[in-house]
Every structure is written in structure tokens, then in C-alpha cells.
Protein backbone atom coordinates (compact mmCIF):
# COMPACT_ATOMS: atom_id res chain seq x y z
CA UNK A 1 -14.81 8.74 -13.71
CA UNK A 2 -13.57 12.23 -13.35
CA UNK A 3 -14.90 12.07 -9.45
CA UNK A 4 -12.58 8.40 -9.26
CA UNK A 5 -9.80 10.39 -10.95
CA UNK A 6 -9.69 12.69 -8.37
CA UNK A 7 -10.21 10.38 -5.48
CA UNK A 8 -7.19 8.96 -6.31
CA UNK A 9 -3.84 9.29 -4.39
CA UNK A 10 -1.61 10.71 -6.39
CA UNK A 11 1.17 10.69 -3.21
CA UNK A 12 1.41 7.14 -4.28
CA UNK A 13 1.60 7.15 -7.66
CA UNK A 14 4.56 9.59 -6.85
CA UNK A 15 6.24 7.29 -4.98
CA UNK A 16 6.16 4.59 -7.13
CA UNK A 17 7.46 6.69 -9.91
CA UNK A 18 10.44 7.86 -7.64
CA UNK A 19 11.04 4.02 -6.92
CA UNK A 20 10.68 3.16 -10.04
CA UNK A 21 13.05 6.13 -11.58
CA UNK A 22 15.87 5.12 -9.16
CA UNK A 23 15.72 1.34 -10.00
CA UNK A 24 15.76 2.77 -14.17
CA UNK A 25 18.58 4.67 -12.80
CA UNK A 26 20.21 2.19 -11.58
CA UNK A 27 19.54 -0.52 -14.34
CA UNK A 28 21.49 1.99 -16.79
CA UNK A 29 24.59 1.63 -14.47
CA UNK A 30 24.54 -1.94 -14.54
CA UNK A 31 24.80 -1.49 -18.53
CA UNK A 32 27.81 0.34 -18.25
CA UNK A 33 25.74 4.18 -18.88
CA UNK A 34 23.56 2.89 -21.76
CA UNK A 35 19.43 2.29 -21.63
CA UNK A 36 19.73 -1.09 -23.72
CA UNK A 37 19.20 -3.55 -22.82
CA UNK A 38 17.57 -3.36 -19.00
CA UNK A 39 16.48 0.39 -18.33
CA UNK A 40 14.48 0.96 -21.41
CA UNK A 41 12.41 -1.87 -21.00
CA UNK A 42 12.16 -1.63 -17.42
CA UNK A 43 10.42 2.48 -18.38
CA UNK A 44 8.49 0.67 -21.16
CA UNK A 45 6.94 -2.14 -18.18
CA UNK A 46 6.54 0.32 -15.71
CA UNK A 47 4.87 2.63 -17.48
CA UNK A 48 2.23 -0.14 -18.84
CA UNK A 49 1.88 -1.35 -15.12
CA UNK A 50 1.23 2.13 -14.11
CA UNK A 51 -1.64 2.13 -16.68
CA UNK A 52 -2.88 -1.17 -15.62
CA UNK A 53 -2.75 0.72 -12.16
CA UNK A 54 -4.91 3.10 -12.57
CA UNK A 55 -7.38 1.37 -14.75
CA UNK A 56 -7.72 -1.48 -12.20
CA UNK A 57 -8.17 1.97 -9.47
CA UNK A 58 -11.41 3.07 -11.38
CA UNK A 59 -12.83 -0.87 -11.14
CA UNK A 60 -15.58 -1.05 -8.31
CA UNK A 61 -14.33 -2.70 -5.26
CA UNK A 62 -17.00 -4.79 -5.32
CA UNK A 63 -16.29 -6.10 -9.01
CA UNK A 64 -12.84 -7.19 -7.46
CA UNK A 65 -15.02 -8.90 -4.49
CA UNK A 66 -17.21 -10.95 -7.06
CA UNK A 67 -14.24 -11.94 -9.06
CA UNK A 68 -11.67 -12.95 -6.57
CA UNK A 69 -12.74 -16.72 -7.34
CA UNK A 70 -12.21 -16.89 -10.78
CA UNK A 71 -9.18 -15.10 -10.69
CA UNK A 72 -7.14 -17.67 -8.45
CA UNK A 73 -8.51 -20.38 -10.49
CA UNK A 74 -7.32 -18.72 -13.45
CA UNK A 75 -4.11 -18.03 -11.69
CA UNK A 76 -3.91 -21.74 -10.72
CA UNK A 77 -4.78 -23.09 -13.58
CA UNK A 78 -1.80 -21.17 -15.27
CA UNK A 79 0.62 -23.08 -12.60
CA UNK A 80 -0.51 -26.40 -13.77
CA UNK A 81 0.03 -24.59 -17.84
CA UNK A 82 3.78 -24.29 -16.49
CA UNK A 83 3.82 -27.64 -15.17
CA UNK A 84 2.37 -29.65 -18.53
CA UNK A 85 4.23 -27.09 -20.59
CA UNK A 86 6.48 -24.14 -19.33
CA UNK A 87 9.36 -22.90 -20.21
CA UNK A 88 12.79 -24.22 -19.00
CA UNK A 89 15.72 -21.64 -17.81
CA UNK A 90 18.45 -22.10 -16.06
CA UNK A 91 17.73 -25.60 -14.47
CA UNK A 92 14.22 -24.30 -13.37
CA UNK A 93 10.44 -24.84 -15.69
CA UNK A 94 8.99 -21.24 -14.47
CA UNK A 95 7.57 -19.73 -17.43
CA UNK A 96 4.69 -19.78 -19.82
CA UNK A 97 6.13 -18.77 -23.56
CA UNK A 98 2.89 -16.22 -25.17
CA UNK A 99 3.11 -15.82 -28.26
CA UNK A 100 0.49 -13.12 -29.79
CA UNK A 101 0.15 -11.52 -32.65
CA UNK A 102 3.28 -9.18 -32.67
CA UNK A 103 3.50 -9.75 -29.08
CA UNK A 104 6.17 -12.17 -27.96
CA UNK A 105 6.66 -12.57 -24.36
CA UNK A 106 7.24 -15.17 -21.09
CA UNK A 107 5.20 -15.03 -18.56
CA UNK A 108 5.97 -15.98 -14.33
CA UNK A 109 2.75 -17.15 -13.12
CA UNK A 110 3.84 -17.66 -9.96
CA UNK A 111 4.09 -14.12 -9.82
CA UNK A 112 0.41 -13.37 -10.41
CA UNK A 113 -0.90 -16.04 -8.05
CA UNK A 114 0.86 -14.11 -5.27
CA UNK A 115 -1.79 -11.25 -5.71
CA UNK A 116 -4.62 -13.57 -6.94
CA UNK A 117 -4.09 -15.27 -3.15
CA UNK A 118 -4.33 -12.26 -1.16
CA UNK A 119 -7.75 -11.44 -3.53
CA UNK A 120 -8.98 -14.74 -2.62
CA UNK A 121 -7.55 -14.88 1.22
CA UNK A 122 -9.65 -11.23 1.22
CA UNK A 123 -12.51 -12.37 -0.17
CA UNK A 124 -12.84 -15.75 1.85
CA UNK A 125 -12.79 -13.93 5.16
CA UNK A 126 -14.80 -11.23 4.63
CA UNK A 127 -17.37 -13.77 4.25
CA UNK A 128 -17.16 -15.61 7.66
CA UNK A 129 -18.41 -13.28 11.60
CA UNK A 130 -15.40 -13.40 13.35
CA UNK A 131 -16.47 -15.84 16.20
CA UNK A 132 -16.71 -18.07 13.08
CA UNK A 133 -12.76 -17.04 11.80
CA UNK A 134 -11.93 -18.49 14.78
CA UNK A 135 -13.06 -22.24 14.55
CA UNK A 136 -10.48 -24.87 13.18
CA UNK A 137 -13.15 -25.90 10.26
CA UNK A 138 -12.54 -22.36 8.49
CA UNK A 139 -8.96 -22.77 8.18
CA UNK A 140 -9.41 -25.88 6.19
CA UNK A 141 -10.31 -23.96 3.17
CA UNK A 142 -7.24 -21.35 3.24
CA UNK A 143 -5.01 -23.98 3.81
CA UNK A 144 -6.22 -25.55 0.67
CA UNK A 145 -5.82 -21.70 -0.83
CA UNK A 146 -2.48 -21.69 0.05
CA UNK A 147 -0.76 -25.49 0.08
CA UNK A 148 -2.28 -25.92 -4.17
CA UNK A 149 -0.09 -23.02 -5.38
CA UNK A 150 2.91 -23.83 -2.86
CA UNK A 151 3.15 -27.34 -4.42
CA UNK A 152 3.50 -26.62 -7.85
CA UNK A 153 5.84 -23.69 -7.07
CA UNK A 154 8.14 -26.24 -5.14
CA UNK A 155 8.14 -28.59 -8.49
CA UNK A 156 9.05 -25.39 -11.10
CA UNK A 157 11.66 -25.42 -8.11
CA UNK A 158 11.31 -22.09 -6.59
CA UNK A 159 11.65 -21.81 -3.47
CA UNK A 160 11.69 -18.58 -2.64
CA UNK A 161 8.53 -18.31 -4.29
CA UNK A 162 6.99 -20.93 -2.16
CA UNK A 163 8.04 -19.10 1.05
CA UNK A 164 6.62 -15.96 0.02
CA UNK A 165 2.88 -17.49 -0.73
CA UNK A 166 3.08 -19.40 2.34
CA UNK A 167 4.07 -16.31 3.99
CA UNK A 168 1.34 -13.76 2.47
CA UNK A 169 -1.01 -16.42 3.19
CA UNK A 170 0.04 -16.75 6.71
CA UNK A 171 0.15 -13.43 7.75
CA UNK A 172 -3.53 -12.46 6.01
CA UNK A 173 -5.10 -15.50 8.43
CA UNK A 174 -2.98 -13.65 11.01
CA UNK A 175 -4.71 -10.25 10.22
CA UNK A 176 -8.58 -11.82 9.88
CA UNK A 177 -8.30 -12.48 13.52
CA UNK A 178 -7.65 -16.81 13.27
CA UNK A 179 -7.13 -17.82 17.18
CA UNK A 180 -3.33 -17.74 18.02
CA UNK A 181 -3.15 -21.26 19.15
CA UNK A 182 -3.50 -22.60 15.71
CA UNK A 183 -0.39 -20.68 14.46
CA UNK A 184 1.62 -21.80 17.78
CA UNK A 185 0.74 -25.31 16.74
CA UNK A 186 1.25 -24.68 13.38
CA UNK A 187 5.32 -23.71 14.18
CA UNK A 188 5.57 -26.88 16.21
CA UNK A 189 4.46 -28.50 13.55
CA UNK A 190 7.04 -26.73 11.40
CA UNK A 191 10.08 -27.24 13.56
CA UNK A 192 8.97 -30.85 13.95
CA UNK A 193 9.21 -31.26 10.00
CA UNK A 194 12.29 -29.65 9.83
CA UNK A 195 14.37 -33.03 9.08
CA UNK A 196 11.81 -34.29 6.29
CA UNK A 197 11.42 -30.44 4.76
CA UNK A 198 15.24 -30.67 4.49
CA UNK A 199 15.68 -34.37 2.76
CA UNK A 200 13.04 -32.78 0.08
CA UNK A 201 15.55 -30.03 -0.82
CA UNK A 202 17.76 -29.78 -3.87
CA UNK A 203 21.08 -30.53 -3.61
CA UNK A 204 21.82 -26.53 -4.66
CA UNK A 205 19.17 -25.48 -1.98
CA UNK A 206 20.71 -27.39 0.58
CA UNK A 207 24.60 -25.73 -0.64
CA UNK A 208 22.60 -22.34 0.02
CA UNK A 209 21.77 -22.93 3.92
CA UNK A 210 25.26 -24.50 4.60
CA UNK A 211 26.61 -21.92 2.75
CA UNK A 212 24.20 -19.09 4.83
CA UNK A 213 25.17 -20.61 8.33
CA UNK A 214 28.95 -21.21 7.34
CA UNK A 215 29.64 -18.68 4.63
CA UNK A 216 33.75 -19.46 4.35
CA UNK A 217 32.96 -22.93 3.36
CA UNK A 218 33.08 -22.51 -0.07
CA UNK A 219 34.07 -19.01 -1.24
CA UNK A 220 34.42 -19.61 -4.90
CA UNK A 221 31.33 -21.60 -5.37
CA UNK A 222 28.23 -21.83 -3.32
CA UNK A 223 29.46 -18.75 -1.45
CA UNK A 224 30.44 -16.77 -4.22
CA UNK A 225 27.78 -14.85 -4.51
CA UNK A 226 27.13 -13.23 -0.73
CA UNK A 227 30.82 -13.02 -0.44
CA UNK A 228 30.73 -10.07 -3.35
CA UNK A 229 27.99 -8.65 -2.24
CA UNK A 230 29.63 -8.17 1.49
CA UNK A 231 32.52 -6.82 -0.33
CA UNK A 232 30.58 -4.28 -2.30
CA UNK A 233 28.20 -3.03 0.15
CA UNK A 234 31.22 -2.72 2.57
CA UNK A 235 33.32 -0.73 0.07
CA UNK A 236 30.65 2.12 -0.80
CA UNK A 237 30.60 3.49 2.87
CA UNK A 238 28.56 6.70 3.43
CA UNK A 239 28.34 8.09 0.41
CA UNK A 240 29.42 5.38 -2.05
CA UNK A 241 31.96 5.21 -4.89
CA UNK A 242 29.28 7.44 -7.38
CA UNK A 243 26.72 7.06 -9.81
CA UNK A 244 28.22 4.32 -12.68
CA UNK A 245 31.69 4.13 -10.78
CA UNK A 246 30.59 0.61 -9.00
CA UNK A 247 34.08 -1.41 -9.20
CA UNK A 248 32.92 -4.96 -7.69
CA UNK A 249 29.22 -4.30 -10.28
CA UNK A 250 31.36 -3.21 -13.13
CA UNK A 251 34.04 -5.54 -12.97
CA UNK A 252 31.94 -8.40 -13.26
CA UNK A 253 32.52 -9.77 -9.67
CA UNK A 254 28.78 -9.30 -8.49
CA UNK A 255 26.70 -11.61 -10.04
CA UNK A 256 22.90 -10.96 -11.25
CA UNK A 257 23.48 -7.42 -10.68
CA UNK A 258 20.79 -6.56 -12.41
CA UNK A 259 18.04 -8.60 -11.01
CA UNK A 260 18.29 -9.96 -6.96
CA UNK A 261 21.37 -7.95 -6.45
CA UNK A 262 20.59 -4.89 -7.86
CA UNK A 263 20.53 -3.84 -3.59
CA UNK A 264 24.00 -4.65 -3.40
CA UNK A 265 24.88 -2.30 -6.62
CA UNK A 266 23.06 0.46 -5.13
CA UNK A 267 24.95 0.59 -2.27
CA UNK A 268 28.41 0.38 -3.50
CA UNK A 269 27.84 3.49 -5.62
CA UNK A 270 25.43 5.58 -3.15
CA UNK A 271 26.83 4.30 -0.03
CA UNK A 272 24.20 3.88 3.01
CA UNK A 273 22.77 7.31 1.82
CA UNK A 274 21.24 5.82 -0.85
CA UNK A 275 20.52 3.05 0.50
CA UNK A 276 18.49 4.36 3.52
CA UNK A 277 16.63 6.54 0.80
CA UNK A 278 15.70 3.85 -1.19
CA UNK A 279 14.15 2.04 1.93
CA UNK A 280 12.50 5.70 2.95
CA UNK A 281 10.85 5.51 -0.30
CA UNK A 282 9.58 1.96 0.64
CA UNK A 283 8.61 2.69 4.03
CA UNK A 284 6.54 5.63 2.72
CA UNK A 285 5.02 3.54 0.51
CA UNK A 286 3.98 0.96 3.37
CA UNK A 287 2.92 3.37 5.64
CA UNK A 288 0.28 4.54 2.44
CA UNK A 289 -0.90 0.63 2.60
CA UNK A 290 -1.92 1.24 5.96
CA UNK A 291 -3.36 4.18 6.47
CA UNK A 292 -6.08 2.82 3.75
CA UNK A 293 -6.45 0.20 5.24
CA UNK A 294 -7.35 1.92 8.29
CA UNK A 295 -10.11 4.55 6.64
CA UNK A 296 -11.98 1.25 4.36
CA UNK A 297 -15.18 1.00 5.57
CA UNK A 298 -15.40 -3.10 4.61
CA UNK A 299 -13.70 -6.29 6.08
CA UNK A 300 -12.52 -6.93 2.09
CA UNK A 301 -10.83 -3.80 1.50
CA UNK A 302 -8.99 -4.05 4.57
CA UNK A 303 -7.99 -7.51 3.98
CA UNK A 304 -7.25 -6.98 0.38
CA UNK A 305 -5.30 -3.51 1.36
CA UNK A 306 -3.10 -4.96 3.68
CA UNK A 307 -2.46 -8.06 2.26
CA UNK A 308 -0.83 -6.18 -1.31
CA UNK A 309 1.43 -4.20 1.63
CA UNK A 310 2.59 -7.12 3.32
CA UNK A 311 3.22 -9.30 0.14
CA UNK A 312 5.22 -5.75 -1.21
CA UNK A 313 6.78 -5.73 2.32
CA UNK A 314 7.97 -9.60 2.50
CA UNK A 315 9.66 -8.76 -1.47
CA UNK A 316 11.80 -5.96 0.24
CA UNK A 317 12.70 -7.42 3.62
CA UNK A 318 13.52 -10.43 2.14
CA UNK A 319 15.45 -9.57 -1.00
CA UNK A 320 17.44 -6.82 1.75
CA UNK A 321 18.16 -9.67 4.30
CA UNK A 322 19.57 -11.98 1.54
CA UNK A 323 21.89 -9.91 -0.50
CA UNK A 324 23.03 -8.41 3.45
CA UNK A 325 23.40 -12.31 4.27
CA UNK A 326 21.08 -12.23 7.16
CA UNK A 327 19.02 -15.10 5.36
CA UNK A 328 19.87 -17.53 2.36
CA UNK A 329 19.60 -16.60 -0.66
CA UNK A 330 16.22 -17.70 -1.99
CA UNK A 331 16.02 -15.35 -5.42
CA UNK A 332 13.57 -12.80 -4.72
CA UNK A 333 13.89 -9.40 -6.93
CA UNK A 334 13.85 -6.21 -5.37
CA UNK A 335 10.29 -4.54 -5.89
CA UNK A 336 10.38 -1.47 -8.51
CA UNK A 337 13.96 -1.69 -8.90
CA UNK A 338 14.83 -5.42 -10.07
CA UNK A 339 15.07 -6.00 -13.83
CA UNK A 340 11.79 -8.17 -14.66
CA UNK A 341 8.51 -8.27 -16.27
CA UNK A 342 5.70 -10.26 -14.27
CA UNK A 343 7.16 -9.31 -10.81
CA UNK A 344 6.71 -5.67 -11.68
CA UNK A 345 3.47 -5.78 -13.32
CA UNK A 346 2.06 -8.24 -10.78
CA UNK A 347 2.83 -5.47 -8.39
CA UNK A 348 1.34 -2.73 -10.22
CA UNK A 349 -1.79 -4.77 -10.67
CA UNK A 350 -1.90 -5.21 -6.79
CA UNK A 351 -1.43 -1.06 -6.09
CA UNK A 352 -4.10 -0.92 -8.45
CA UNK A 353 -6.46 -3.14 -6.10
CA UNK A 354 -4.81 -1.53 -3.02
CA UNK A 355 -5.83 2.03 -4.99
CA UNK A 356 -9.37 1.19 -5.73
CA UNK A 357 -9.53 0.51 -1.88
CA UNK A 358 -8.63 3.94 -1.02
CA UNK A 359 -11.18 5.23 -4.01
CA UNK A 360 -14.03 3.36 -2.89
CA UNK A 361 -13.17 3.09 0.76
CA UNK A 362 -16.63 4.21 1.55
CA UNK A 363 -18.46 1.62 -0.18
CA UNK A 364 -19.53 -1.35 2.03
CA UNK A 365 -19.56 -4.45 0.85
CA UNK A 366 -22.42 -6.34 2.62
CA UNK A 367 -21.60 -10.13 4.21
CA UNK A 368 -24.11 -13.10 3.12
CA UNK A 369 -26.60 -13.93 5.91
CA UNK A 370 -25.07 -16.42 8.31
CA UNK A 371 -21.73 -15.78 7.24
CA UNK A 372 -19.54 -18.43 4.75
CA UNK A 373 -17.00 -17.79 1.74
CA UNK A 374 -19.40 -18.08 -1.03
């Protein structure tokens, strides 16, 4: 254990807390200077997902190899639990309601099955030589991975969700070396569904893309939201309005402040100094991903490392590109800094895989003869 312990990176850890302390930071601005009732709770999570972290560090890689199977399942099995019987919120069924003894809470597991995919994605193509990852009969079974959980994400609705599985997914088969041609055919595919993938839309979801390619179309409603959050990253400048003097936050006019446009808040009162430190931290932390990544000696704990980095990547370009309006807004929180429960520990308990990569990045992790998932 004590050899583990001090295996570990502790750069990262130090980076998450830094991320982590900014987002508490700014959590206790959006209160108006007061802890209750985001910032305290956000400390409390974090510093139970750190736990989680490092506990989940000291687990074998190879446990997490054996287990990747059951995992999903379990993950997927929870989807269906929120589809017989979640909780509804705010027009959407997302939630699971667990109720323990003096432990009361909701769980998103949506949120878990986007680790428990890259564990699986990992595992599955470790499995298969890579003249086999590159015959159409081995996609079948990650496509399966992938379209099960999309589905019943789409019902809860949640799209953004959706996109980011399909994405994670995506880019692992990208990374295990799957011919190009099938992801060329796979856009064409895409594009060509374009017409029925927008008739299955929400009425609300469809508001959001009219509203992303023609944002003056509706200023008070559908636009509302990117409209403020134009006006308040554009009024913080270099060095923003200062720490709990946020006028458009404060005032009310920014919606969700403290959850998906929490970005938005930052900005206005650090300006695009805080900003670009906020997305130094992240880069840091991305560039960690990688490098072990690079130095595992397996085809798993590659797979598995950068999978949790891209997943972690696809929350911050895509929460940054929607509350900037570069994309619609799909609801994704902003990693570490985004008032919420599952997100955050979900992410902790994929460091904590990415960690015990880096600890037991010399261990290989032996294929079965002839190749295969199982």
C-alpha cells in the first residue's frame, strides 16, 4: 500500500484540488458571499470523490480489467431503474431517488454509464490483435455498447447526454485503431439522417438549434439564455468586474448560474484572466491523461487512460462552446466547477481508474489466445 501511496501522482491530485477550490470559490459568489447552499456541499462531494479517488488508485488494474463487464451492466441496468421508475424534474425523468438509512440522495445514472463505457470500450479492445480491430464484425459489439445507453438517455430526454456517450464511444473506436473508412461512412450516414434525427426532436430541442443558428429570433425566450451570457462574458473584459461583484450573475439576469453557466459567471468577475487560468488548469490536467497513457505498458490502460481524458475533455469543450454560443445549448456542467453530485463523483471515480493506470502502469495485462472480448 505504502509503495501504491507513493506511486501516486500527487501533481494531479493538486490540480484537481485547485479546480475544484476555484469552482467552491465561485459557487459562494453565486450565493451572494455565503457557503449555503452550493459551496459547502460542493467541498463535502469533492472531498468524498477525492477519497473514492484514491481508493479506486490502490485497486489492481487488472481487478478493473475483470470487472469492466459487470460494471456497464450494472450501469445499464440502472438506466432502465430510471426508465420503470426515476425521478421527474423539470420536464425530464433523470434520476434514481436512494433512500438509505440516514442517507437521502438522487442519483444521475447517466452520469456513471459515461465512465462504465469507456471501462467496457477499454476492456473490449484490448481483447481483439489489431488486424482483427479492423474488420467490420468487431464493431458490431461496440455499437451495441454504445446505441443501449444512447437510447434510454434520449427517452429521460437528455440530449446532451446522448451526444457525449456517442461521442466518448466514438472517439475510443477512433483511438483502438478501427479502419477510417468505417467512420467516413459512418458521417454519411449521419448527414443522410439528418432530416429524420431532426423530426425525433422535442419541440424545446428544436427552439435551441433555431435559436443557436439565428440567436435574435427570440431574445426573451428561447434565446434568453445565450443572450446573458454574451452580455456577461463581454462586460468582464481583462480583468473582470471582481470576486462577488458579478452584476448580470447577481442581478438575476443569468440563468442556472450555478450549474451550466457557472463559465459565464467566472468570466464576468475575473475577466479573460480567469478565464484562461481556469482552462490552464484543465489543459494541465489533460496533458497528465496523456502522458500516462503514453508510459502504460498494456493496450487496457491506455484505452481506459485516454478514454477518462477525452470524456473529461468533451465536458469542458462542450460546456465552453455552449455558454460562448459556438454550439447549442445541450446542458452539460462544467467539470469540477458546476454545482452537482453524480457528475462530480462520476469524474472522480474515473481519475481514480485513470490514477491506478499511472500506479500500475508496469503491469501487463496479458490478451486471451486468438484474441476476442471475453
Amino acid at each position: 500500500m505504502g509503495q501504491k501511496l507513493g506511486g501516486m501522482s500527487w501533481g494531479l491530485v493538486a490540480l484537481l484540488m485547485l479546480t475544484a477550490a476555484l469552482g467552491c470559490a465561485m459557487l459562494y459568489s453565486a450565493a451572494g458571499g455565503d457557503v449555503r447552499p452550493w459551496a459547502m456541499a460542493q467541498m463535502i462531494r469533492f472531498c468524498m470523490g477525492l477519497t473514492l479517488m484514491l481508493a479506486i488508485a490502490m485497486v489492481d488494474i487488472r481487478q478493473l480489467h475483470r470487472f469492466a463487464y459487470p460494471i456497464y451492466s450494472l450501469a445499464l441496468l440502472l438506466l432502465v431503474a430510471v426508465e420503470l421508475k426515476g425521478t421527474i424534474g423539470m420536464g425530464a425523468q433523470r434520476w434514481i431517488e436512494i433512500n438509505l438509512p440516514g442517507l437521502r440522495f438522487q442519483l444521475q445514472p447517466s452520469e456513471i454509464m459515461k465512465i462504465a463505457l469507456v471501462l467496457v470500450l477499454a476492456r473490449y479492445f484490448h481483447g481483439l490483435a489489431p488486424e482483427q480491430a479492423r474488420k467490420w464484425t468487431s464493431l458490431l459489439l461496440p455499437l451495441i455498447l454504445i446505441a443501449m445507453p444512447t437510447a434510454l438517455v434520449l427517452r429521460q430526454p437528455d440530449l446532451g447526454t446522448a451526444v457525449m456517450i456517442v461521442a466518448g464511444g466514438v472517439v475510443l473506436m477512433f483511438l483502438a485503431g478501427i479502419a477510417i473508412r468505417w467512420f467516413v461512412g459512418g458521417l454519411i450516414v449521419a448527414l443522410g439522417s439528418l432530416p429524420v434525427i431532426w423530426n425525433t426532436l422535442h419541440s424545446y430541442q428544436q427552439e435551441r438549434v433555431l435559436t443557436f443558428l439565428e440567436p435574435s429570433r427570440d431574445p426573451l425566450g428561447a434565446g434568453y439564455h445565450i443572450t446573458q451570457s454574451k452580455i456577461a462574458l463581454g462586460s468582464g473584459g481583462l480583468f473582470g468586474k471582481g470576486f462577488l461583484e458579478g452584476t448580470q450573475s447577481h442581478l438575476n439576469f443569468l440563468p442556472e448560474k450555478q450549474t451550466d453557466f457557472i463559465f459565464t459567471m467566472l468570466a464576468e468577475e475575473l475577466g479573460m484572466v480567469g478565464a484562461l487560468l481556469l482552462i490552464a488548469l484543465y489543459l494541465l490536467i489533460i496533458s497528465y491523461g496523456f502522458g500516462v497513457a503514453l508510459r502504460s505498458s498494456s493496450q487496457f490502460g491506455r484505452l481506459l487512460s485516454l478514454g477518462v481524458i477525452v470524456t473529461f475533455f468533451l465536458y469542458v469543450f462542450i460546456n465552453i462552446a455552449m455558454v460562448t454560443g459556438l454550439i447549442p445549448v445541450v446542458g452539460v456542467p462544467l467539470p469540477l466547477i458546476s454545482y452537482g453530485g453524480t457528475a462530480m463523483l462520476t469524474l472522480m471515480v474515473g481519475f481514480g481508474m485513470l490514477a491506478s493506470a499511472h500506479v500500475h502502469r508496469d503491469i501487463p495485462i496479458p490478451r486471451r489466445p486468438g484474441g476476442g472480448p471475453f
